[in-house]
Protein backbone atom coordinates (compact mmCIF):
# COMPACT_ATOMS: atom_id res chain seq x y z
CA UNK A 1 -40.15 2.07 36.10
CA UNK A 2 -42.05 -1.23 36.50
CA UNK A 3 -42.05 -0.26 40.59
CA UNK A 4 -43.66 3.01 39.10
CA UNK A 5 -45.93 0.61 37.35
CA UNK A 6 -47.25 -1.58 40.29
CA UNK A 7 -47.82 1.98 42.54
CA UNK A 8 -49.86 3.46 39.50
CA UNK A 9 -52.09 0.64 39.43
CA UNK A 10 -52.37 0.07 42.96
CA UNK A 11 -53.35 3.79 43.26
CA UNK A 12 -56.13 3.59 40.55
CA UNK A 13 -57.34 0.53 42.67
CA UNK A 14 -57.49 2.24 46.04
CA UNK A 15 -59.31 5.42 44.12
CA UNK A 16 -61.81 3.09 42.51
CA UNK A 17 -62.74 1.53 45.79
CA UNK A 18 -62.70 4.72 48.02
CA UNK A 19 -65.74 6.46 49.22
CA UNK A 20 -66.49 8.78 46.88
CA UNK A 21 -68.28 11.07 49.48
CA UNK A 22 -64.52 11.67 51.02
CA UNK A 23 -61.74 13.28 49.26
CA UNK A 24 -59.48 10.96 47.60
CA UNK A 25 -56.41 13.01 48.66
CA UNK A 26 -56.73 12.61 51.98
CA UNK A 27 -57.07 8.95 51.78
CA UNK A 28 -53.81 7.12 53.73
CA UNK A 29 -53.76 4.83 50.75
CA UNK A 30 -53.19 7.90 48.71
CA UNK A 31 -50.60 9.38 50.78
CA UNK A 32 -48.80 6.48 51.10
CA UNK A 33 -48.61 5.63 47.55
CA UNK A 34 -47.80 9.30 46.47
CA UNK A 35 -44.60 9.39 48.99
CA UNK A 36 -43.53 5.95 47.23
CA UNK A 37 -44.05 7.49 43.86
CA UNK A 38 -42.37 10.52 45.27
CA UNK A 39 -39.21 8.66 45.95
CA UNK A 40 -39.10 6.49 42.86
CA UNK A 41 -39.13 9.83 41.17
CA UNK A 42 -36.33 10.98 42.59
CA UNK A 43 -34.72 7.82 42.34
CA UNK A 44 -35.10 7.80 38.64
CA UNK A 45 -33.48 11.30 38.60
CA UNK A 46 -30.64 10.59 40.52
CA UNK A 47 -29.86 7.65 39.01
CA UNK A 48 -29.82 9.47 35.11
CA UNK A 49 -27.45 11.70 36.60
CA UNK A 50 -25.37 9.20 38.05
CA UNK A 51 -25.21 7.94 34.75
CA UNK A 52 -24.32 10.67 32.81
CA UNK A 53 -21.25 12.12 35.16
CA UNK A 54 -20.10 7.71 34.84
CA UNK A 55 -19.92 9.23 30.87
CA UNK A 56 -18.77 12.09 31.44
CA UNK A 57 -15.80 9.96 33.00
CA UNK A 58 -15.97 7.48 30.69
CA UNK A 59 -15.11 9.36 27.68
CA UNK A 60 -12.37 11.48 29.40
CA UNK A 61 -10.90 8.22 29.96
CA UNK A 62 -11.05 7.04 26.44
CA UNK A 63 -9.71 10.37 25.42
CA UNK A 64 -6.88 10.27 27.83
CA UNK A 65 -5.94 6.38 26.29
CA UNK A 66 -6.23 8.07 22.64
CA UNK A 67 -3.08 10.52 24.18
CA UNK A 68 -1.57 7.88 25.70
CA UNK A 69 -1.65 6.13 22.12
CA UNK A 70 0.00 8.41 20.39
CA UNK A 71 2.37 9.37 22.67
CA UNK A 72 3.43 5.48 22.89
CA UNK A 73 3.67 5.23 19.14
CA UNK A 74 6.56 8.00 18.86
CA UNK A 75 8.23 6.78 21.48
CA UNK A 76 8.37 3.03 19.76
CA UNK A 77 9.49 4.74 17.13
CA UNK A 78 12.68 6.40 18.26
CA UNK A 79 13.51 3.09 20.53
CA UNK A 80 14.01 1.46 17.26
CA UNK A 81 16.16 4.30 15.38
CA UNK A 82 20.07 3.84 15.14
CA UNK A 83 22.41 6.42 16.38
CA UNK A 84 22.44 8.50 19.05
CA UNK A 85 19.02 10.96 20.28
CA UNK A 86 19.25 14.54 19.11
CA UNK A 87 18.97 16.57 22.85
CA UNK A 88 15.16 17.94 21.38
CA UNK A 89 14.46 13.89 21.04
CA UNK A 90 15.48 13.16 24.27
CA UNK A 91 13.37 15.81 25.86
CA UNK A 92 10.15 15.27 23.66
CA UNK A 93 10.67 11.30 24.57
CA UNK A 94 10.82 12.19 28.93
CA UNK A 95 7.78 14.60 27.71
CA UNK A 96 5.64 12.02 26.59
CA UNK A 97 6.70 9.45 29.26
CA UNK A 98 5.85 11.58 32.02
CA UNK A 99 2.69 12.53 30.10
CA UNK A 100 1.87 8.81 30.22
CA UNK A 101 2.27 8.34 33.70
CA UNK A 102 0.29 11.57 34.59
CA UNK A 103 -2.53 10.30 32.09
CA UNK A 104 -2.04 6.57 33.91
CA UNK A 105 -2.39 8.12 37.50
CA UNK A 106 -5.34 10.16 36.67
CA UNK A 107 -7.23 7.05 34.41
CA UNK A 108 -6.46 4.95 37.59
CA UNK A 109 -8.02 7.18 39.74
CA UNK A 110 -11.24 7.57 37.75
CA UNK A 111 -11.82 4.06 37.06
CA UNK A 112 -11.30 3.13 40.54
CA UNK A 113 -14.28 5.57 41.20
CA UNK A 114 -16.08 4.66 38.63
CA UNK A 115 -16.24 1.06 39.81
CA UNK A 116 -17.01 2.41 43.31
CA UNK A 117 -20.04 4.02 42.09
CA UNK A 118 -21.16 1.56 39.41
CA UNK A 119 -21.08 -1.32 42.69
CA UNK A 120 -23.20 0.82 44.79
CA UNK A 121 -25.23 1.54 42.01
CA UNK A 122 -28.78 0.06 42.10
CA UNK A 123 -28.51 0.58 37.97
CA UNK A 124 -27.82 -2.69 36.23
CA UNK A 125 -26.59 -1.64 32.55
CA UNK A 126 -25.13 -4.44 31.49
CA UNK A 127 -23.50 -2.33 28.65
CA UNK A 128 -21.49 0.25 31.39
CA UNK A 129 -20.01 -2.28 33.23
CA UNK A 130 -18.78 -3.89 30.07
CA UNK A 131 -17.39 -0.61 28.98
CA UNK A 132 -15.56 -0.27 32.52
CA UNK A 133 -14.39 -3.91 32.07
CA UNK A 134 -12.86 -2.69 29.18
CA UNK A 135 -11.02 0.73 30.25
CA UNK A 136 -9.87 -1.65 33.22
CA UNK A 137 -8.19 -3.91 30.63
CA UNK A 138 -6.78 -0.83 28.61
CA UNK A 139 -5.58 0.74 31.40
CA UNK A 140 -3.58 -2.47 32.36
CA UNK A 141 -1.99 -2.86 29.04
CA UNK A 142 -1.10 0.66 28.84
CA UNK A 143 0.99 0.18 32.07
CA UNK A 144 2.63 -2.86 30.84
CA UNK A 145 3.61 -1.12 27.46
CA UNK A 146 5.26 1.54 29.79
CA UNK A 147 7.61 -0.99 31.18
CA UNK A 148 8.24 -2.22 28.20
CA UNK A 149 9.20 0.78 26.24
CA UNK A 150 11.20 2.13 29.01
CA UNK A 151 12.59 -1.28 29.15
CA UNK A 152 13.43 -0.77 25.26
CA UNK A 153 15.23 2.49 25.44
CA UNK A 154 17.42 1.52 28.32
CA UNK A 155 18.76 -1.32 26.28
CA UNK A 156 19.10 0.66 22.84
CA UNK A 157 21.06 3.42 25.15
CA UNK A 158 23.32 0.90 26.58
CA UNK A 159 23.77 -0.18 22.74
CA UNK A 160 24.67 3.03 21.94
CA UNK A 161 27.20 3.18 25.06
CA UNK A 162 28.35 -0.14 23.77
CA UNK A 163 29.03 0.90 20.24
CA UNK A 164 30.55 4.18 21.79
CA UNK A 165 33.03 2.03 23.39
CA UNK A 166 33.40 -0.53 20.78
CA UNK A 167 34.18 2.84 18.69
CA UNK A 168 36.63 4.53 21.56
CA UNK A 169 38.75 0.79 21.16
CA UNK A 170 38.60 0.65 17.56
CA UNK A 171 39.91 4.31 16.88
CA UNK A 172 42.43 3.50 20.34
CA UNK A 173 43.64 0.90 18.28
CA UNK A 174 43.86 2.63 14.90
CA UNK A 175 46.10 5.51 16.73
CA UNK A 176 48.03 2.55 18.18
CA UNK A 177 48.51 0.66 14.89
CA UNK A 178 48.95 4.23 13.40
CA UNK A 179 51.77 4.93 15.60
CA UNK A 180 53.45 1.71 15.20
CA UNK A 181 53.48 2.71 11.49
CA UNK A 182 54.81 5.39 11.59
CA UNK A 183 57.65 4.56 14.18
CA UNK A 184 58.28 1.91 11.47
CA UNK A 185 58.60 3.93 8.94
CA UNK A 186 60.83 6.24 10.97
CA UNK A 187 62.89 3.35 11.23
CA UNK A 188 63.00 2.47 7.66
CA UNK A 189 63.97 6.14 6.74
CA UNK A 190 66.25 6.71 9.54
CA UNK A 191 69.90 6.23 8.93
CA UNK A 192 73.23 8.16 10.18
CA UNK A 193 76.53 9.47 8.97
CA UNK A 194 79.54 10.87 10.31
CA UNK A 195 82.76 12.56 9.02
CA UNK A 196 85.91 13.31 10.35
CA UNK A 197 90.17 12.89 10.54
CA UNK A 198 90.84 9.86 11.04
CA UNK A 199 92.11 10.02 14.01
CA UNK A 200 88.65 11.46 15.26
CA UNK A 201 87.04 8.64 13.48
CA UNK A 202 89.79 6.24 15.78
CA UNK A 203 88.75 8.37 18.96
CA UNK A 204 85.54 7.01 18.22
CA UNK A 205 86.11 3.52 17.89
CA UNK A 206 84.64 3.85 14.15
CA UNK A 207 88.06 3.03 12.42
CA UNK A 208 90.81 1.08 13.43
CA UNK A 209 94.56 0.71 12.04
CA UNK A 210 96.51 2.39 10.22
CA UNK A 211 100.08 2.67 9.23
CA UNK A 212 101.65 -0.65 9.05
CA UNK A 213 97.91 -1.96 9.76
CA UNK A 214 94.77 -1.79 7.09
CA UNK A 215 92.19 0.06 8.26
CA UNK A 216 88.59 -1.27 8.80
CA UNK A 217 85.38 0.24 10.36
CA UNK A 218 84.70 -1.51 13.67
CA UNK A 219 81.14 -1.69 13.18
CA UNK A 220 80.67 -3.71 16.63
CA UNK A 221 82.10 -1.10 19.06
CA UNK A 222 82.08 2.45 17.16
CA UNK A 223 80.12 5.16 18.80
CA UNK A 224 76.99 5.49 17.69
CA UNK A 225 75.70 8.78 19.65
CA UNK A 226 78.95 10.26 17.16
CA UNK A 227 76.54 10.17 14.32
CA UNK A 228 74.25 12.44 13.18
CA UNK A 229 70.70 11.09 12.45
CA UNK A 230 69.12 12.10 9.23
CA UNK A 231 65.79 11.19 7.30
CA UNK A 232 66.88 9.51 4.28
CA UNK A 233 64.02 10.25 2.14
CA UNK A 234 64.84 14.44 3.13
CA UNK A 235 68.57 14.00 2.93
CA UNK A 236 70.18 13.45 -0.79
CA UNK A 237 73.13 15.67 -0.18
CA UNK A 238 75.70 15.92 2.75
CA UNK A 239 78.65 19.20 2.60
CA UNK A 240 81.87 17.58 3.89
CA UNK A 241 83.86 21.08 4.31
CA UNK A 242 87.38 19.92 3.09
CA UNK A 243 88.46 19.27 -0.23
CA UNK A 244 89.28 15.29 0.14
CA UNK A 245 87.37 12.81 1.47
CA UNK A 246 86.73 8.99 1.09
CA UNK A 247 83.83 6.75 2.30
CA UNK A 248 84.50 3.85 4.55
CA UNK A 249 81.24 2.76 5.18
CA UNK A 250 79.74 0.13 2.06
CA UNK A 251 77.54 1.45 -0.33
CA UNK A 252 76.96 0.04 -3.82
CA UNK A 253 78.84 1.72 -6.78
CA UNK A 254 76.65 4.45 -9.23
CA UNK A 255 74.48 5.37 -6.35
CA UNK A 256 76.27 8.53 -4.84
CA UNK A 257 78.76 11.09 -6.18
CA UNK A 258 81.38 13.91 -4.62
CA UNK A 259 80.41 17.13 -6.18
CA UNK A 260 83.43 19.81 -6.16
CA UNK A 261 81.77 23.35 -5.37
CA UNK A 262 83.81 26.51 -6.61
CA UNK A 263 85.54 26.90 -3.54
CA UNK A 264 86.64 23.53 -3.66
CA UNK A 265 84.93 22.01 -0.39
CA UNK A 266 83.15 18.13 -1.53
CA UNK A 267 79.58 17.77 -0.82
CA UNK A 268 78.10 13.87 -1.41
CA UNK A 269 75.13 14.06 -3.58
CA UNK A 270 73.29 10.70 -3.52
CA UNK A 271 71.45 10.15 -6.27
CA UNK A 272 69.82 6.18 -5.61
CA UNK A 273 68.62 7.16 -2.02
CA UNK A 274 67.38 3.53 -1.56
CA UNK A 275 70.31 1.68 -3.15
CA UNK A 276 72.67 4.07 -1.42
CA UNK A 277 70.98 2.95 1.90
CA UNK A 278 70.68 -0.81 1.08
CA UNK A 279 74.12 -2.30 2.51
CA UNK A 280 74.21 -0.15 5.72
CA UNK A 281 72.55 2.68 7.46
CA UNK A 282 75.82 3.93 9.08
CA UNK A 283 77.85 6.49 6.45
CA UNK A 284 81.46 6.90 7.37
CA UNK A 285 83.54 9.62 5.65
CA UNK A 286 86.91 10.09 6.52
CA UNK A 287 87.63 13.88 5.58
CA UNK A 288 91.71 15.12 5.12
């Protein structure tokens, strides 16, 4: 405008001092200084449109980082929730990161226009260039944030893998603890009994002696796969079949009894299961 200025004055000089006798439009002075006005005009013109597509821009940018904003703030929200993402989560969280880096690609690519054009500009606003300043900034920030918040759910999924772990060990170990327990109490409940003639009991190496000889259970070197293994908390009553019998194995008085049935065959009733059991888990009836 002030080059506008100087050519306005300098034409009202050169028509104040031309012959008035010859056509002022036909001067050279005149020509010259209407092509220079010509081209300042256009100048002016090109340069307000220049300006308004660098807005144009400008404010799809700042848009675009209002997106990006949002889209950052839900996924620094879920990087910080416990527990593992629901499948929509996980989707809506690679939605918005791709989202990002489209937005980040495109705002790169404008800016680094924009800067083209505002450096070849002959425009000096002052103002623009600190708004471009700016958006450069932002738009360096916003790539740095990325990192980090990709950075942030990679280490809150290997947490999660972790605990999953941690979790598979600690219920491994329960079912191993659980099993010991139980094989334990299988153990504690477990006990065996036999019956037979005594000379089946002898065949055995359960009893020895007889006849001139007491008889004792050989508890070192009887045959164990002879007895039958029973549950002692299921098992309370044993049928002998035969109508005399007598225990050799050692069990505490008052905590079984030999019930007589009406055909006469014995069955031992225990009645203190865990007194019965106390002395020895090996019962040995000898049955006539």
């Amino acid at each position: 405008m002030k080059k506008v200025f100087i050519l306005l004055l300098a034409a009202t000089f050169v028509l104040s001092c031309t012959n008035p006798k010859k056509n002022v439009k036909e001067s050279d002075e005149y020509i010259a200084l209407q092509s220079q006005l010509d081209s300042l005009q256009s100048l002016i013109e090109s340069s307000d449109t220049e300006t308004q597509e660098m807005m144009a821009v400008i404010s799809e940018v700042e848009a675009n980082f209002e997106k990006i904003r949002e889209a950052e703030k839900y996924i620094s929200t879920q990087s910080v929730q416990t527990g593992e993402m629901s499948k929509s989560t996980k989707d809506q969280v690679k939605d918005n990161f791709q989202m990002i880096q489209d937005i980040l690609k495109k705002n790169k690519a404008q800016l680094a226009d924009l800067n083209s054009k505002y450096s070849s500009s002959n425009k000096q606003v002052a103002s623009l260039q600190a708004t471009i300043n700016r958006l450069n900034k932002e738009m360096e920030e916003s790539s740095s944030r990325l990192v980090f918040l990709q950075s942030e759910l990679s280490k809150r999924d290997e947490a999660i893998v972790q605990l999953s772990e941690d979790m598979g060990e600690l219920a491994q170990h329960a079912e191993e603890q659980q099993a010991k327990i139980k094989a334990q109490e299988k153990s504690i409940n477990t006990a065996y009994y036999v019956f037979g003639t005594s000379s089946e009991l002898k065949d055995q190496r359960i009893l020895a002696g007889g006849f001139l000889k007491s008889t004792k259970v050989m508890s070192e070197t009887f045959n164990k796969d002879y007895f039958l293994e029973i549950d002692i908390r299921e098992v309370t009553q044993i049928p002998l079949y035969t109508t005399k019998a007598r225990l050799w194995s050692n069990h505490p008085e008052g905590t079984y009894e030999l019930e007589e049935a009406s055909n006469g065959n014995l069955t031992l009733h225990i009645t203190d299961t865990q007194r019965f059991w106390s002395l020895t888990k090996f019962l040995i009836v000898e049955v006539k």
